[in-house]
C-alpha atoms as a PDB file:
ATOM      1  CA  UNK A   1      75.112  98.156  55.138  1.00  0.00           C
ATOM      2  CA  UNK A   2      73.919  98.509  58.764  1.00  0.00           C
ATOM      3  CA  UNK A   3      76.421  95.992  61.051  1.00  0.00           C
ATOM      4  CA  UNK A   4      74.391  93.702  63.643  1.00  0.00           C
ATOM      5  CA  UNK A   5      74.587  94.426  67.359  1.00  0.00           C
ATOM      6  CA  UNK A   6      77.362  92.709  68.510  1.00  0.00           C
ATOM      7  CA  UNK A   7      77.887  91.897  72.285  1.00  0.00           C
ATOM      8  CA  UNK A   8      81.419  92.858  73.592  1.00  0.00           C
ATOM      9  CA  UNK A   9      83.681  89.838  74.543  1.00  0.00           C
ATOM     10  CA  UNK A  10      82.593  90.940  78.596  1.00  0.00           C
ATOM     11  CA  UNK A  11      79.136  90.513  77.949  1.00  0.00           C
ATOM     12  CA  UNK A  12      79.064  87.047  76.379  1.00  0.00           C
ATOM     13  CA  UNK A  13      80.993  85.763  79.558  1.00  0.00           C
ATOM     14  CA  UNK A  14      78.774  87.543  81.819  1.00  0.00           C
ATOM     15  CA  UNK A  15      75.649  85.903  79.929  1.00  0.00           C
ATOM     16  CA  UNK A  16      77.430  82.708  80.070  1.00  0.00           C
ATOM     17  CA  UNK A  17      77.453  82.710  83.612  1.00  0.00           C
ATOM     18  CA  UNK A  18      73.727  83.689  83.966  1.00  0.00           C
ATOM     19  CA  UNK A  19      73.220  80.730  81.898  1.00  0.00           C
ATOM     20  CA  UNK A  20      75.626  78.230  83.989  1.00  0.00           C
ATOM     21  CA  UNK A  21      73.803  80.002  87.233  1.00  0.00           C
ATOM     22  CA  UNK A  22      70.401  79.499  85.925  1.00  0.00           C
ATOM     23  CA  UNK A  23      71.187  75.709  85.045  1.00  0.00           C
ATOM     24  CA  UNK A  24      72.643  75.142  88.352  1.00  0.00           C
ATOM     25  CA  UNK A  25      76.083  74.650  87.752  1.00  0.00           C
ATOM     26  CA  UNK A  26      76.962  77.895  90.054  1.00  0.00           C
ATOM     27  CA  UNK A  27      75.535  79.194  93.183  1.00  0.00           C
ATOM     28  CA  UNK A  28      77.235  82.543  92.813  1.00  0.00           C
ATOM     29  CA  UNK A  29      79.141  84.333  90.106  1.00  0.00           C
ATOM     30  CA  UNK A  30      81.791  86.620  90.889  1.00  0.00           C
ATOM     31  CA  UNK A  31      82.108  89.025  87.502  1.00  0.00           C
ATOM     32  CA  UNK A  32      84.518  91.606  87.151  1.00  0.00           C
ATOM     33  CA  UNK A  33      83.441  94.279  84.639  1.00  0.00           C
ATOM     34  CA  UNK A  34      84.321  97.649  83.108  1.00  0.00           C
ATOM     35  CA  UNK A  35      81.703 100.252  84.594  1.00  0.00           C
ATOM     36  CA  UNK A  36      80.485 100.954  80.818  1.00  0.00           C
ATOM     37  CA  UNK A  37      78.185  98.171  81.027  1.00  0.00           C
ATOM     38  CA  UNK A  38      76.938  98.275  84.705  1.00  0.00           C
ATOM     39  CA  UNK A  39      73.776  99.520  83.176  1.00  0.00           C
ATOM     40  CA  UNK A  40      73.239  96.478  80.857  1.00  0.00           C
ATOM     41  CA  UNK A  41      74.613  94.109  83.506  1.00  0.00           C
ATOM     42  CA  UNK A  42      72.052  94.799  86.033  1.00  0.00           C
ATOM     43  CA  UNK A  43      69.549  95.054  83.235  1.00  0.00           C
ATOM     44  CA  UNK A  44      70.369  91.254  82.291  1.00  0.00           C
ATOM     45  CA  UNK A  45      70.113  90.291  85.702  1.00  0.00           C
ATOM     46  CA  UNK A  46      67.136  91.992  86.937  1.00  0.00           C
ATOM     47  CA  UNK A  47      65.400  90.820  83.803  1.00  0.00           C
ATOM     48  CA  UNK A  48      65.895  87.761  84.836  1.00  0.00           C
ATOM     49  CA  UNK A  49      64.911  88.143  88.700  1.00  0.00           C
ATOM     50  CA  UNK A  50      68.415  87.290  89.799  1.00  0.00           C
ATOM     51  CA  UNK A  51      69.884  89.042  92.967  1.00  0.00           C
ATOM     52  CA  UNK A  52      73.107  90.747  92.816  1.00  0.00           C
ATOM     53  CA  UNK A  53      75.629  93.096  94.575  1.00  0.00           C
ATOM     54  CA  UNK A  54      78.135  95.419  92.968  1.00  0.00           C
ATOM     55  CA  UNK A  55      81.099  96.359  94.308  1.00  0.00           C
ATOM     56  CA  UNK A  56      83.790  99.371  92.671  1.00  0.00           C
ATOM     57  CA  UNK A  57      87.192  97.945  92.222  1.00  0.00           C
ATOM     58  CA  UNK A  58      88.973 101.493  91.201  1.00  0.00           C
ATOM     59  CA  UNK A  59      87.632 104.111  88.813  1.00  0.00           C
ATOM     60  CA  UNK A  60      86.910 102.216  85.736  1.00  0.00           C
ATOM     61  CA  UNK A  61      85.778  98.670  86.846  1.00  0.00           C
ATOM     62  CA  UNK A  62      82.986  96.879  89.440  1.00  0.00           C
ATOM     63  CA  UNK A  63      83.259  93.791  90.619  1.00  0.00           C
ATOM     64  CA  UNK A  64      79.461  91.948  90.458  1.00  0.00           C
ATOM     65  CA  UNK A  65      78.165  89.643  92.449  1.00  0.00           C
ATOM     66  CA  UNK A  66      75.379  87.397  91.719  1.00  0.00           C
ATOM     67  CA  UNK A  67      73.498  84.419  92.586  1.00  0.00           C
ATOM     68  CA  UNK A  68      71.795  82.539  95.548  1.00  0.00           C
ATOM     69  CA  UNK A  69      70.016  85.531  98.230  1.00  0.00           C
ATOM     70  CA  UNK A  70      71.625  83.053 101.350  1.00  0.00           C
ATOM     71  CA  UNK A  71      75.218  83.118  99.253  1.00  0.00           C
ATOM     72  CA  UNK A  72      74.867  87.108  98.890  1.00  0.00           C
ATOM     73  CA  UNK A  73      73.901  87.548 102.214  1.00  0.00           C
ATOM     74  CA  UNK A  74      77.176  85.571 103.052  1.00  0.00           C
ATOM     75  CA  UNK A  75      79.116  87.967 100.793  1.00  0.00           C
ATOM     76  CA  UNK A  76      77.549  91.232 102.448  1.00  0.00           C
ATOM     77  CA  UNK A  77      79.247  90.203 105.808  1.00  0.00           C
ATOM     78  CA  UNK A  78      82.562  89.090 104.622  1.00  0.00           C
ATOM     79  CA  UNK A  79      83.438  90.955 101.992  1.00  0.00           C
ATOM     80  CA  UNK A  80      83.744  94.573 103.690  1.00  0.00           C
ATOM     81  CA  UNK A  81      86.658  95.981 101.748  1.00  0.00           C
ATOM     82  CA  UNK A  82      88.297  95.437  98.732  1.00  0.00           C
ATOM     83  CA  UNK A  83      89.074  91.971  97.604  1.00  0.00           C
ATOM     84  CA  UNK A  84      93.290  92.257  98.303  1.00  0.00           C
ATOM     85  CA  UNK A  85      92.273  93.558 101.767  1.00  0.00           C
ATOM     86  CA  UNK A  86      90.536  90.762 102.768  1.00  0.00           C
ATOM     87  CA  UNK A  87      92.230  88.474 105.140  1.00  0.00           C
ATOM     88  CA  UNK A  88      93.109  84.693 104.793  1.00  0.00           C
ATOM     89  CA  UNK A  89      90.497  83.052 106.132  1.00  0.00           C
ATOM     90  CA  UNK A  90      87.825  85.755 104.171  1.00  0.00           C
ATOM     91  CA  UNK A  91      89.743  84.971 100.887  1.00  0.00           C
ATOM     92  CA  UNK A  92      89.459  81.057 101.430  1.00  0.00           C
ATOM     93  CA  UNK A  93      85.402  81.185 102.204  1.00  0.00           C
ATOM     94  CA  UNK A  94      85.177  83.097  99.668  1.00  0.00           C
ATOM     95  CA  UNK A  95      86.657  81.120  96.866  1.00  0.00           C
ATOM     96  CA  UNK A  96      85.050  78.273  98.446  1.00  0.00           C
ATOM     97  CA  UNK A  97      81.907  79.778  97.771  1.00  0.00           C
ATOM     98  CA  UNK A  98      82.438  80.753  94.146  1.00  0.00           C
ATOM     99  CA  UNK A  99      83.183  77.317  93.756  1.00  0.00           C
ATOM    100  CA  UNK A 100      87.161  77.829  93.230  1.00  0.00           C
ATOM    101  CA  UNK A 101      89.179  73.530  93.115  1.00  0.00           C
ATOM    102  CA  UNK A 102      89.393  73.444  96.971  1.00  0.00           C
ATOM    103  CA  UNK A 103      92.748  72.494  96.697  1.00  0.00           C
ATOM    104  CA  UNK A 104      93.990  75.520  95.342  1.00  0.00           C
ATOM    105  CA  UNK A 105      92.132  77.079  97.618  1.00  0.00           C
ATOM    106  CA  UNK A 106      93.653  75.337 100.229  1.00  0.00           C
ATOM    107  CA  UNK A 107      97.392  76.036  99.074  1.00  0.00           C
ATOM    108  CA  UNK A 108      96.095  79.237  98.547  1.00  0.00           C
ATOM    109  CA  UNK A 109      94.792  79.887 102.638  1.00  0.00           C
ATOM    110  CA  UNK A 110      98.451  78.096 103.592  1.00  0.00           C
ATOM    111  CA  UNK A 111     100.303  80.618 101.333  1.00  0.00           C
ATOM    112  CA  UNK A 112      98.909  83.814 102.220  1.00  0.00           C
ATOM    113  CA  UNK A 113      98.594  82.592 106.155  1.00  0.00           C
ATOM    114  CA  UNK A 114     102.212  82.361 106.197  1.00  0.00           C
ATOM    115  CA  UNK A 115     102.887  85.259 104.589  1.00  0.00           C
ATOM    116  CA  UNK A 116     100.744  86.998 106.984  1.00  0.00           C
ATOM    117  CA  UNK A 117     102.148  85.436 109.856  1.00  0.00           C
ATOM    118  CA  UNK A 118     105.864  86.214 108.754  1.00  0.00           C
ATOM    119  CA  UNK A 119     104.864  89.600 108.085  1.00  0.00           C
ATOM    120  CA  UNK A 120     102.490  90.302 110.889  1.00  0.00           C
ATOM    121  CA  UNK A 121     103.160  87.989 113.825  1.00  0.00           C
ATOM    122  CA  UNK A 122      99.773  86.218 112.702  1.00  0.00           C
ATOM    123  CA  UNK A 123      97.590  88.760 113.324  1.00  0.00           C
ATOM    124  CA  UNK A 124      96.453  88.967 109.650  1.00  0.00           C
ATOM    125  CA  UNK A 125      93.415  91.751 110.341  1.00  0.00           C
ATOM    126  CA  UNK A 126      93.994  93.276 106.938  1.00  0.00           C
ATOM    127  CA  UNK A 127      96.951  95.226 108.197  1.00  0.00           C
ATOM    128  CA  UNK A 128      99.202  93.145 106.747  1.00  0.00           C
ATOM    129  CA  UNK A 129      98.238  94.490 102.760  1.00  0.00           C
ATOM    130  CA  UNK A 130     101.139  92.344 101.227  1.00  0.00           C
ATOM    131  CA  UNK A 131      99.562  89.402 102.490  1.00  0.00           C
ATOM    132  CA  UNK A 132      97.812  89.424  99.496  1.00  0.00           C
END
């Protein structure tokens, strides 16, 4: 007895999120995924004319982007660098635009500021890679 294709547990959420982007309820998806299904990710999405970016987090995994061409523009300038490099302000904007409660987000700017600034006289350039 032949078994049915079944999608992997990644690849429902990632066509969740299509569907919540394509109904409006997201601007921009931010999808972490193993690098095994890159191929079908980008498949999905081009199918569907919708623009992405990937970025490699390590060896095994890619962090994909996807969503409004004016909110990936956005994300080509600010995030340069790995996500834990980015700096305060670059981590705030960017929850912010993924549509993060902006009151986490805003604990979450105050936290890592002052951990920055105790750790790096406030000059949080991504030197300070605790900060995080």
């Amino acid at each position: 007895m032949q078994q049915p294709n079944v999608l992997p547990v990644d690849m429902k959420v990632l066509m969740n999120h299509i569907y919540e982007y394509q109904k409006g309820v997201r601007r921009m998806v931010l999808f972490t995924l193993n690098r095994k299904y890159e191929e079908f990710a980008i498949r999905r999405l081009e199918s569907q004319n919708i623009s992405y970016i990937v970025q490699p987090v390590g060896s095994d995994r890619l962090n994909l982007y996807f969503g409004r061409e004016e909110c990936l523009n956005a994300i080509r300038m600010i995030v340069t660098r790995p996500l834990n490099l980015l700096t305060p302000e670059e981590d705030f904007m960017l929850g912010t635009m993924l549509g993060y409660d902006i009151c986490a987000q805003c604990e979450r700017y105050c936290e890592r500021k002052n951990r920055c600034n105790r750790q790096c006289n406030g000059h949080c350039d991504n030197q300070c890679k605790n900060a995080s």
